[in-house]
Protein backbone atom coordinates (compact mmCIF):
# COMPACT_ATOMS: atom_id res chain seq x y z
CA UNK A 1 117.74 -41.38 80.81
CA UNK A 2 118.16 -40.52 77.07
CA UNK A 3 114.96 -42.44 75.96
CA UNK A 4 113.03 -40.98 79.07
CA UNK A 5 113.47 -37.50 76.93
CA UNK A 6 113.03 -39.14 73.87
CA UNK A 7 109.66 -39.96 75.51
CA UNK A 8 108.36 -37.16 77.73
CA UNK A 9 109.67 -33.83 76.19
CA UNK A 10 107.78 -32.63 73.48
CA UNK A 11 109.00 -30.85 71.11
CA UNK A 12 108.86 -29.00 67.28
CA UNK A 13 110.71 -30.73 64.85
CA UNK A 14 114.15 -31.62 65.34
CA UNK A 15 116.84 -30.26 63.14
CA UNK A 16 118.57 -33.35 62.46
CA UNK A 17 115.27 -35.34 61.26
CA UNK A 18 113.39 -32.40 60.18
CA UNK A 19 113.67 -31.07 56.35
CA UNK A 20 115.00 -27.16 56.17
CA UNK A 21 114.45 -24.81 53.73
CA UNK A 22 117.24 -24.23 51.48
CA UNK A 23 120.02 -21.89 52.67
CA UNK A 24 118.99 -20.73 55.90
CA UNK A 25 120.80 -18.62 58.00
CA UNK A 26 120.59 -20.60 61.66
CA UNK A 27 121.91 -19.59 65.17
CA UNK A 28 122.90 -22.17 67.48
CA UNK A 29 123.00 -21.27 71.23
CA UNK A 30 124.11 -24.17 73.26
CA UNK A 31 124.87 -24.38 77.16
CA UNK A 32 123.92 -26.36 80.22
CA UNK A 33 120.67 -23.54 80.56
CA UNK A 34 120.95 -24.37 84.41
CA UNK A 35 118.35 -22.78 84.00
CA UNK A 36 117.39 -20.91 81.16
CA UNK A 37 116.89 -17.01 81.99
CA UNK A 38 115.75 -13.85 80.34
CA UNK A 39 119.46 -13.36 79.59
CA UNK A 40 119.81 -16.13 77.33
CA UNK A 41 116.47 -15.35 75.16
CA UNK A 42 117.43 -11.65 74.67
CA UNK A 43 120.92 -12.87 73.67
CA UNK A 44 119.30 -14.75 70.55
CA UNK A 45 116.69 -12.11 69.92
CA UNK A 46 119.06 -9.47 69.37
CA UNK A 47 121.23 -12.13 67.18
CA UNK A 48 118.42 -12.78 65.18
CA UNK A 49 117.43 -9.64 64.64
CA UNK A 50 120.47 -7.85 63.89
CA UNK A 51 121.96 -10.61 61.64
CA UNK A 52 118.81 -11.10 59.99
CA UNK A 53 118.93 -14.97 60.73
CA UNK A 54 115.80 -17.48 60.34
CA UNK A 55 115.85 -19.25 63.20
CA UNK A 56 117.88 -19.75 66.58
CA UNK A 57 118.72 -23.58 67.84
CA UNK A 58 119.03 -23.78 71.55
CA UNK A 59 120.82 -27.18 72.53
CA UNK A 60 121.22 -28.44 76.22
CA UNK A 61 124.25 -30.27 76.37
CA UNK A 62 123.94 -33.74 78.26
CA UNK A 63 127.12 -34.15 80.22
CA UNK A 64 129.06 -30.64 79.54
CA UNK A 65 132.94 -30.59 79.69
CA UNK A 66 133.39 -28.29 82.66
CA UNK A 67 130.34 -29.24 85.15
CA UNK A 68 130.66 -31.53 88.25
CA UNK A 69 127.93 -34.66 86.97
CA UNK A 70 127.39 -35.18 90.64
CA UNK A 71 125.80 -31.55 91.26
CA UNK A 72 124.38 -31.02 88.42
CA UNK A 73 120.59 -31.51 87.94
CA UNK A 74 118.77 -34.16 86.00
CA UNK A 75 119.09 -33.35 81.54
CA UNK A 76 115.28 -34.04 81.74
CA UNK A 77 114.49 -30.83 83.63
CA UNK A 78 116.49 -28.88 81.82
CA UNK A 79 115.35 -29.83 78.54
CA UNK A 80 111.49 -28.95 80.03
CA UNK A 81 113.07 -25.85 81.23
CA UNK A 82 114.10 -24.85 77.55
CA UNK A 83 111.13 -26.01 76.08
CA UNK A 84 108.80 -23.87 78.00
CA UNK A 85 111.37 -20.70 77.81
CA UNK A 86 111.17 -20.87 73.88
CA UNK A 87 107.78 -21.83 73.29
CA UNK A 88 106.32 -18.66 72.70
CA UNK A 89 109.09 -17.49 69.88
CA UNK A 90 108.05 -19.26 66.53
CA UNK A 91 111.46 -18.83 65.41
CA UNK A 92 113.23 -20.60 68.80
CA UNK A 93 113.28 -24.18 68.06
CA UNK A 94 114.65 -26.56 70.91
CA UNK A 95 117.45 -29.27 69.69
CA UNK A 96 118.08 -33.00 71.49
CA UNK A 97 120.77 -34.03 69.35
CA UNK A 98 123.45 -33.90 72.27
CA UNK A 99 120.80 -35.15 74.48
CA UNK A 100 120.51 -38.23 72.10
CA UNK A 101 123.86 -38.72 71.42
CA UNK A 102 124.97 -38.74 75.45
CA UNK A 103 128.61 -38.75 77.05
CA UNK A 104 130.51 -35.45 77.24
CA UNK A 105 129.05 -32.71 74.93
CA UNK A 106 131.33 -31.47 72.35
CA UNK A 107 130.38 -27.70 70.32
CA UNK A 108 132.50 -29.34 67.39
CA UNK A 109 130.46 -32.81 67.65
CA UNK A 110 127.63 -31.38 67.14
CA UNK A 111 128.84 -29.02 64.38
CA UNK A 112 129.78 -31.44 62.36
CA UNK A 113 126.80 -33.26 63.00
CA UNK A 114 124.98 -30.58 61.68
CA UNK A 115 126.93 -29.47 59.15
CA UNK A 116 127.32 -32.68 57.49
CA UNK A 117 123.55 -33.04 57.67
CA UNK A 118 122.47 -29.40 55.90
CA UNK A 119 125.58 -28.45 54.41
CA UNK A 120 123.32 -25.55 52.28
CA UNK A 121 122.91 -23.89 55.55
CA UNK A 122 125.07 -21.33 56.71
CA UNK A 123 125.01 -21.44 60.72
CA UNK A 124 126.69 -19.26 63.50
CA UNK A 125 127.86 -20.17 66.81
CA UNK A 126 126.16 -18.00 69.18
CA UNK A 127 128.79 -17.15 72.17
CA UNK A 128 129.23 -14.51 75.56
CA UNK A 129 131.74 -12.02 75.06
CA UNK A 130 133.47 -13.54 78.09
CA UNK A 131 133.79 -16.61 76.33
CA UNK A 132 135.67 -15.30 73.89
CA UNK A 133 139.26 -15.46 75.81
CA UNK A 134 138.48 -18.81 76.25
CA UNK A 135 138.37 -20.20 72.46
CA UNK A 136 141.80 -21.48 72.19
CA UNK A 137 140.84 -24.17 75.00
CA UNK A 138 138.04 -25.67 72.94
CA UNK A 139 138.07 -28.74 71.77
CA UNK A 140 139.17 -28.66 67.90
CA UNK A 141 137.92 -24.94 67.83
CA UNK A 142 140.35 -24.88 65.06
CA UNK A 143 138.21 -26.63 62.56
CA UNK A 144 134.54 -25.36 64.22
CA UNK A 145 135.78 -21.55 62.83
CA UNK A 146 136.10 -23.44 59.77
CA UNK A 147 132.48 -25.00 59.87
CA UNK A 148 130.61 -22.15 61.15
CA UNK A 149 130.93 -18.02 61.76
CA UNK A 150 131.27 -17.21 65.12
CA UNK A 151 129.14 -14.75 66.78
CA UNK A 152 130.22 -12.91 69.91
CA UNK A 153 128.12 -10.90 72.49
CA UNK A 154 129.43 -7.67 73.70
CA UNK A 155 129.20 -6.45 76.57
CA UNK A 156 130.70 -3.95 78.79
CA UNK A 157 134.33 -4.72 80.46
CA UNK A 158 135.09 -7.16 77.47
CA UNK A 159 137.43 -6.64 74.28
CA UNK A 160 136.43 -6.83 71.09
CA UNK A 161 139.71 -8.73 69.86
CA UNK A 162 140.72 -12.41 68.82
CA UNK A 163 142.68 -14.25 66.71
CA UNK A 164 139.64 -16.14 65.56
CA UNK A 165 136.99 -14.31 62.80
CA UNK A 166 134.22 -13.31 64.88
CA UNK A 167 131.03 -11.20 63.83
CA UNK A 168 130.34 -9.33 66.74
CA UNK A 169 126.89 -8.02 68.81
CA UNK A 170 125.98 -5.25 70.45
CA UNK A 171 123.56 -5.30 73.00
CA UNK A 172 122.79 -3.69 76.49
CA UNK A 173 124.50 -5.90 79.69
CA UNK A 174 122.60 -7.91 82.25
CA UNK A 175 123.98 -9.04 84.92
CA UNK A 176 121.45 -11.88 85.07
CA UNK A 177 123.06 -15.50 84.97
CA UNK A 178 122.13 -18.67 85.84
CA UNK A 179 123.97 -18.52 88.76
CA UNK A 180 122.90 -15.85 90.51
CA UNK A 181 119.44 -17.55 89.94
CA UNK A 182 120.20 -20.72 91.45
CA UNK A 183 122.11 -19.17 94.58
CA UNK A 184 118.81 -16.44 94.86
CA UNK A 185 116.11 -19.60 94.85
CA UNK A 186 118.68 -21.49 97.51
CA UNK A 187 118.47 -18.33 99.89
CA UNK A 188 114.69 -18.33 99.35
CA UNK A 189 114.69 -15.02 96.97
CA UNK A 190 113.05 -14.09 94.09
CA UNK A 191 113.69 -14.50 90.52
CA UNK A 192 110.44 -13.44 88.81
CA UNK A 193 111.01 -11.87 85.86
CA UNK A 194 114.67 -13.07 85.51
CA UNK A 195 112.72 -16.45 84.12
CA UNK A 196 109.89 -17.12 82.10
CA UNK A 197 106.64 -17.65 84.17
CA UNK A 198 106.49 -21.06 82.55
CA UNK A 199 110.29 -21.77 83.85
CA UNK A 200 109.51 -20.27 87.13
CA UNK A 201 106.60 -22.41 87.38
CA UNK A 202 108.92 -25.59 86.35
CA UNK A 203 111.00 -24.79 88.97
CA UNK A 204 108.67 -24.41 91.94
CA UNK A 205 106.73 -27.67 90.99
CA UNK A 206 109.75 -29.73 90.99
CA UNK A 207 111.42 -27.83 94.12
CA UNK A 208 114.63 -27.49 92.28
CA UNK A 209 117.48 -25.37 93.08
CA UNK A 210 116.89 -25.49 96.93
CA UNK A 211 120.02 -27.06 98.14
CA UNK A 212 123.56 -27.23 97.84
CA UNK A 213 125.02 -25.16 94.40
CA UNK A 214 124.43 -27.33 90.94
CA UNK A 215 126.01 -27.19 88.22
CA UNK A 216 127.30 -24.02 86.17
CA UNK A 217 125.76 -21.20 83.83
């Protein structure tokens, strides 16, 4: 399945083969994008923007820590999916390295993957505000705050407290999520506008999303 990607999805460069400017400022937005939504771009716009960064990274995991395999759909479509949702940003750049590298997709893996390869970049770890409570369950999150700064989304009904160092975000809330998508499509409704055309488009070709529940945000 990996080289299938390696050989159908087209994409720019890839971070880890591609040479970087010195000292860039880089966001990294990972997640299952099951699929990716209008949320999830205005998310790194506004991160962008506010922190003045150069560039955002979004990275589809492969096999993600908390998702039922058996439900969730194929790592092909939603690579496509993320391709076609960034393609119009010249500063949204798509990245396969936890694609490539396969089994269960670790944020610190692929830290440290990245942060071994461009240590002159400075990089922040994009992440929802309702994430935040959940930090102390990651895997070695201890030693990601020391590899990256952690960026946190706020939004209404959440805190903006923790033990770990995190920059936070304002911006306004949406209640879109990839869920609601995916349970809208199975009862037939519409979700134009929540996704890009070119996602929407994805989606209808391949009839996806019109069964049982897959996957997770």
């Amino acid at each position: 399945m990996q080289s299938e990607v390696h050989q159908t999805i087209q994409t720019k460069p890839q971070l880890q083969t591609a040479q970087t400017d010195h000292h860039q400022r880089i966001g990294i937005m990972g997640g299952t994008f099951n699929p990716p939504h209008i949320g999830h771009l205005m998310v790194a716009d506004q991160v962008m923007s506010q922190l003045g960064l150069n560039k955002i990274i979004f990275i589809p995991d492969a096999n993600p820590p908390h998702v039922d395999h058996k439900t969730s759909i194929d790592v092909n479509d939603r690579v496509e999916m993320v391709r076609r949702a960034i393609i119009d940003h010249i500063h949204f750049e798509l990245g396969l390295m936890e694609v490539h590298r396969g089994g269960v997709s670790y944020t610190y893996n692929t830290l440290k993957e990245l942060t071994t390869a461009h240590p002159e970049n400075k990089y922040y770890l994009i992440i929802g505000g309702d994430m935040v409570d959940y930090l102390p369950k990651w895997y070695k999150v201890d030693e990601i705050v020391k590899m990256v700064q952690l960026v946190g989304v706020c939004r209404k009904g959440y805190e903006k407290s923790s033990r770990y160092p995190i920059m936070w975000v304002n911006m306004p809330k949406t209640d879109v999520s990839s869920t609601w998508i995916r349970q809208t499509l199975q009862h037939g409704g519409s979700v134009r506008y929540f996704v890009p055309d070119l996602v929407l488009s994805y989606i209808e070709e391949k009839g996806l999303y019109q069964h049982a529940a897959q996957g997770n945000n």
